[in-house]
Each structure stands twice: as C-alpha cells, then as structure tokens.
Protein backbone atom coordinates (compact mmCIF):
# COMPACT_ATOMS: atom_id res chain seq x y z
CA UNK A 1 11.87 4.15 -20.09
CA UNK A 2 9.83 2.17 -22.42
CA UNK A 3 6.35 2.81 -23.17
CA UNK A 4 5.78 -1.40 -22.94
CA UNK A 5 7.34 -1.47 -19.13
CA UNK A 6 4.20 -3.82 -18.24
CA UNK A 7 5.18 -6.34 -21.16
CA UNK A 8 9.13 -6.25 -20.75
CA UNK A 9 9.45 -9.87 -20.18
CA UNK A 10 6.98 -11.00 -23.58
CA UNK A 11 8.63 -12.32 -26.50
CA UNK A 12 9.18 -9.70 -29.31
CA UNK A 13 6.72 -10.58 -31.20
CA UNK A 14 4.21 -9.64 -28.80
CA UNK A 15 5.29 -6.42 -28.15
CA UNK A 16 5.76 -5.42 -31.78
CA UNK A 17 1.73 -6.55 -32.30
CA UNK A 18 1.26 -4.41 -29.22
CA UNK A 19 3.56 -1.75 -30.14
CA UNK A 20 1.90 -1.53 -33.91
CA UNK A 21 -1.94 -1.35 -32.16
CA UNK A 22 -0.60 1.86 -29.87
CA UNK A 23 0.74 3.34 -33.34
CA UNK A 24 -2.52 3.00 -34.73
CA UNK A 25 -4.18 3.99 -31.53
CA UNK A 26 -6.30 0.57 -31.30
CA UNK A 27 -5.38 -0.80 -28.50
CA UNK A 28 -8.07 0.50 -26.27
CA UNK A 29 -10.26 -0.41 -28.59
CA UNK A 30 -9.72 -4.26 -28.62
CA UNK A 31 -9.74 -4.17 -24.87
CA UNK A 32 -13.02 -2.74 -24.66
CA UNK A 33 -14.50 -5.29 -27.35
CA UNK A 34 -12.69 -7.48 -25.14
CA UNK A 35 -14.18 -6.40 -21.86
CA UNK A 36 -17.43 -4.09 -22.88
CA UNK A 37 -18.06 -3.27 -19.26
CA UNK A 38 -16.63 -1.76 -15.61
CA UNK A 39 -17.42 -3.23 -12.69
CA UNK A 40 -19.37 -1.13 -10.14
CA UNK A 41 -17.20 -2.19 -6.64
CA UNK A 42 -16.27 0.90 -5.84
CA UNK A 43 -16.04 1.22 -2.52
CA UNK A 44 -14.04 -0.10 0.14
CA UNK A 45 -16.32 -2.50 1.98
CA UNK A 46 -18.11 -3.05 -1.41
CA UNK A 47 -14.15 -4.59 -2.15
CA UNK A 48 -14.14 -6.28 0.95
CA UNK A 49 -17.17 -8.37 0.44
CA UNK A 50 -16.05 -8.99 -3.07
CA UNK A 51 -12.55 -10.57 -1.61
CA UNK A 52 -13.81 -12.10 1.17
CA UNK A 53 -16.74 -14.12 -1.06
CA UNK A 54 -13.62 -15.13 -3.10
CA UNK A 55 -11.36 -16.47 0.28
CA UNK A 56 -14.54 -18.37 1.81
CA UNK A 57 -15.11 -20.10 -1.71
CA UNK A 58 -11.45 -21.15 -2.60
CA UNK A 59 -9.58 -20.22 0.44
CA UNK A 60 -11.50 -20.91 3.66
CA UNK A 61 -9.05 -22.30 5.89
CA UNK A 62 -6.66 -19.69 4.93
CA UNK A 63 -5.70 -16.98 7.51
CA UNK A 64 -8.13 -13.91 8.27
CA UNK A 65 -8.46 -10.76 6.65
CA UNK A 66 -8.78 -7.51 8.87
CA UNK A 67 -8.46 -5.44 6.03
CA UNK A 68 -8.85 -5.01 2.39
CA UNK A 69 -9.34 -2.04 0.71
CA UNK A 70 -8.28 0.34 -2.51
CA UNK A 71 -5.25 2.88 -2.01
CA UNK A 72 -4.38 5.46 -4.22
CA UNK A 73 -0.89 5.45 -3.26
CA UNK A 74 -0.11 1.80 -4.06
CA UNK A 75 1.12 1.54 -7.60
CA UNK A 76 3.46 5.07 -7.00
CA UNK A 77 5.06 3.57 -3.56
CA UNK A 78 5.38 0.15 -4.36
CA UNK A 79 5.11 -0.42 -7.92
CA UNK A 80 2.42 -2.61 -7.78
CA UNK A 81 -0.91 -3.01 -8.40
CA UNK A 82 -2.04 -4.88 -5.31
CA UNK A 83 -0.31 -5.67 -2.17
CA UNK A 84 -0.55 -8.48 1.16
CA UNK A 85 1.09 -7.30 3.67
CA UNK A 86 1.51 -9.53 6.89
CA UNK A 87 0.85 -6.65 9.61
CA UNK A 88 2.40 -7.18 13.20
CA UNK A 89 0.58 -4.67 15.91
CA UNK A 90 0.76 -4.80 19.97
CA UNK A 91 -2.39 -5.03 21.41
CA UNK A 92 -1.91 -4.82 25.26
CA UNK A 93 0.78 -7.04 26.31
CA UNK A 94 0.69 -9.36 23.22
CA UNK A 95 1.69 -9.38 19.43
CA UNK A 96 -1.10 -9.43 17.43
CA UNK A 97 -0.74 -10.55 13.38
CA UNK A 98 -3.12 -9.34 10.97
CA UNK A 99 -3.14 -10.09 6.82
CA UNK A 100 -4.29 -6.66 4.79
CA UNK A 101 -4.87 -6.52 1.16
CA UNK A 102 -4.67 -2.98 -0.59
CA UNK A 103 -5.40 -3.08 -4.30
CA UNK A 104 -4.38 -0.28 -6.54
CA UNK A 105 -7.16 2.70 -6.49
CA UNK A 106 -6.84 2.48 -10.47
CA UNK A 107 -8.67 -0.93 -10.24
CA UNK A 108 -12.11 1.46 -8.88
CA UNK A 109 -12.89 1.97 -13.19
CA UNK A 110 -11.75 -1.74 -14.78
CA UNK A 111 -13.40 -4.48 -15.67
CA UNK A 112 -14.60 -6.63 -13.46
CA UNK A 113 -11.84 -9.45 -14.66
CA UNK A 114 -9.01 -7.29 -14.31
CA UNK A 115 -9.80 -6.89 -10.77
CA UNK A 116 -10.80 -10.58 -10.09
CA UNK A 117 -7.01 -11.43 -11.44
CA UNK A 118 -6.11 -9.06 -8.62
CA UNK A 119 -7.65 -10.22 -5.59
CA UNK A 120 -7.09 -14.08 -6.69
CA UNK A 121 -3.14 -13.03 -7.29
CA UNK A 122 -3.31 -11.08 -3.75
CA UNK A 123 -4.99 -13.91 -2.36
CA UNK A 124 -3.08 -16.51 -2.89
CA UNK A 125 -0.40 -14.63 -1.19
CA UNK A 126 -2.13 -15.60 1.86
CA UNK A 127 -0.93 -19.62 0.74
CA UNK A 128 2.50 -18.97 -0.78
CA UNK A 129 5.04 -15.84 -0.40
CA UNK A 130 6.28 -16.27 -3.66
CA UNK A 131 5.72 -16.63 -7.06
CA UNK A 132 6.79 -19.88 -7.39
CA UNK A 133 4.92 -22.54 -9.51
CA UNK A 134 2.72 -23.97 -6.64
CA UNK A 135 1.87 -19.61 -6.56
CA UNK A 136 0.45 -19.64 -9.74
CA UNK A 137 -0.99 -22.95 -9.52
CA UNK A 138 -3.01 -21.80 -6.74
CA UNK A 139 -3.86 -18.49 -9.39
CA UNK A 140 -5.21 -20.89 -11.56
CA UNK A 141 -7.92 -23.12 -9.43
CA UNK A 142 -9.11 -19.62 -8.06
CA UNK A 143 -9.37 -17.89 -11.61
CA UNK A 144 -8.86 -20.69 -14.33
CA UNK A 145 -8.07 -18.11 -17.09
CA UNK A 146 -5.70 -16.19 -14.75
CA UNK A 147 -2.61 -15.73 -17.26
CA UNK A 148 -4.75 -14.39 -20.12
CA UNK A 149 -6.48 -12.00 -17.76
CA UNK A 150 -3.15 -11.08 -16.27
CA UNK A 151 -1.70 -10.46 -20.18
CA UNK A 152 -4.72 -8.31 -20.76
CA UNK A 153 -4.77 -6.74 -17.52
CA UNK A 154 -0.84 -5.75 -18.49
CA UNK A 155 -2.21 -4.53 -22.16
CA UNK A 156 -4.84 -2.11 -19.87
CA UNK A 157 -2.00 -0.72 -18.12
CA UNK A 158 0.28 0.01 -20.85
CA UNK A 159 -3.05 1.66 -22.40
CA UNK A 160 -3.58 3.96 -19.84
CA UNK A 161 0.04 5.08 -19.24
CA UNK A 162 0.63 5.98 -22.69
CA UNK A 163 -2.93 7.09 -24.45
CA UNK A 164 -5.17 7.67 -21.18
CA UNK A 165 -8.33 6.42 -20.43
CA UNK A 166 -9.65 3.51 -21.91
CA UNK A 167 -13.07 3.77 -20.82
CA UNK A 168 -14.55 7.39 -20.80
C-alpha cells in the first residue's frame, strides 16, 4: 500500500513535493508552522457544543442531532474520519429517526481547523447524501477555505501514518 493513500487522487506533482518533504522528514514541520496550535475540545459534550454552535449558525433548519461524539473505532471500521449516520430506533409502538455524528477519536490532538473541516463535511451530510457539487458547495459557505483545510488535513494524516506524531 502506498505511504500517500490520503493523496491518491492529487496530481503527481503534488505527491512528489509531498513525497520529497517525508524523505527529508519536513513535513510535520510545515504543518505545524502551518497550524502552531491543538485545539482543547476534548471531550464528548465539549464536541457536541462545538457542532451544534456550527448547525444553529449555518444549518438551523436542518434536522436534529441526538448525538455527536468522538469514537476510537471509526477510522479502523469504516475508513473514515467522521461519520452521519441516519439512526432508525423503536420507541414504544413507533419508529423513531435520529441523525448521529461520530468523528474520528484521532481528531481529540489536531488543530482546531482540521476538526472544523470535519464537522462542516459531517454536517452537511445532514443537507445532501452525497458528495455531489451542491455537497461541497454547502462545505464551502460553512467553512470558506474548506478544500485547503481538507488538503492539509490529508497532509496530517499521511504524517502521522508514516512518521508519528506531529505534535508531541
């Protein structure tokens, strides 16, 4: 498997600059001159108020929330970083439907723009199933600079997988 599986679909002239910083061992350090500091939501309902401040300012007559929180599990099970999941339960004799956001437990140490590009990509599941263009259109009014901060968020990740920790 490729040490760049975050940046397979980049032109190849992005991942041989990326490629050449790991060599050197510099990428880590560009993304913390980038991004100097972490983010201190690291709790559960510490995430939830975070996400839900972000749905009542851009999303407000979206559907309700009953649950957003980090799991530790995600990115193994489902290879992904966050996840909406549209949850159907029986509550006496009726259906109930319920949205739930879980957000990769690896997002707990980031930067606090890696894990805004997460909750405004999970969130505008809530809008549109899939990534179509209206998707990332929606991306964009939440988080303006949402495809740089996804390419660095995808630079992170390919950081930590192959040289560890970017921020000790």
């Amino acid at each position: 498997m490729s040490r760049l599986k975050y940046l397979n679909h980049y032109p190849a002239a992005v991942t041989a600059k990326v490629e050449n910083l790991l060599d050197r061992g510099e990428l880590a350090g560009v993304i913390q001159r980038k991004y100097p500091t972490l983010h201190n939501i690291r709790s559960d309902k510490a995430l939830y108020a975070y996400v839900m401040d972000l749905k009542n300012q851009y999303l407000r007559q979206s559907a309700p929330l009953s649950k957003i929180v980090y799991d530790d599990k995600l990115d193994v099970l489902h290879q992904a970083l966050g996840m909406h999941s549209f949850v159907s339960r029986v509550q006496g004799g009726q259906l109930k439907a319920k949205n739930e956001i879980r957000i990769g437990a690896v997002f707990k140490i980031a930067p606090l723009p890696f894990l805004r590009a997460i909750a405004v990509h999970e969130l505008a599941h809530l809008r549109e199933k899939e990534h179509n263009k209206a998707f990332y259109k929606l991306c964009e009014y939440m988080e303006p600079d949402y495809h740089q901060l996804e390419f660095d968020l995808r630079l992170y990740l390919t950081c930590l997988e192959v040289s560890g920790p970017v921020y000790a």
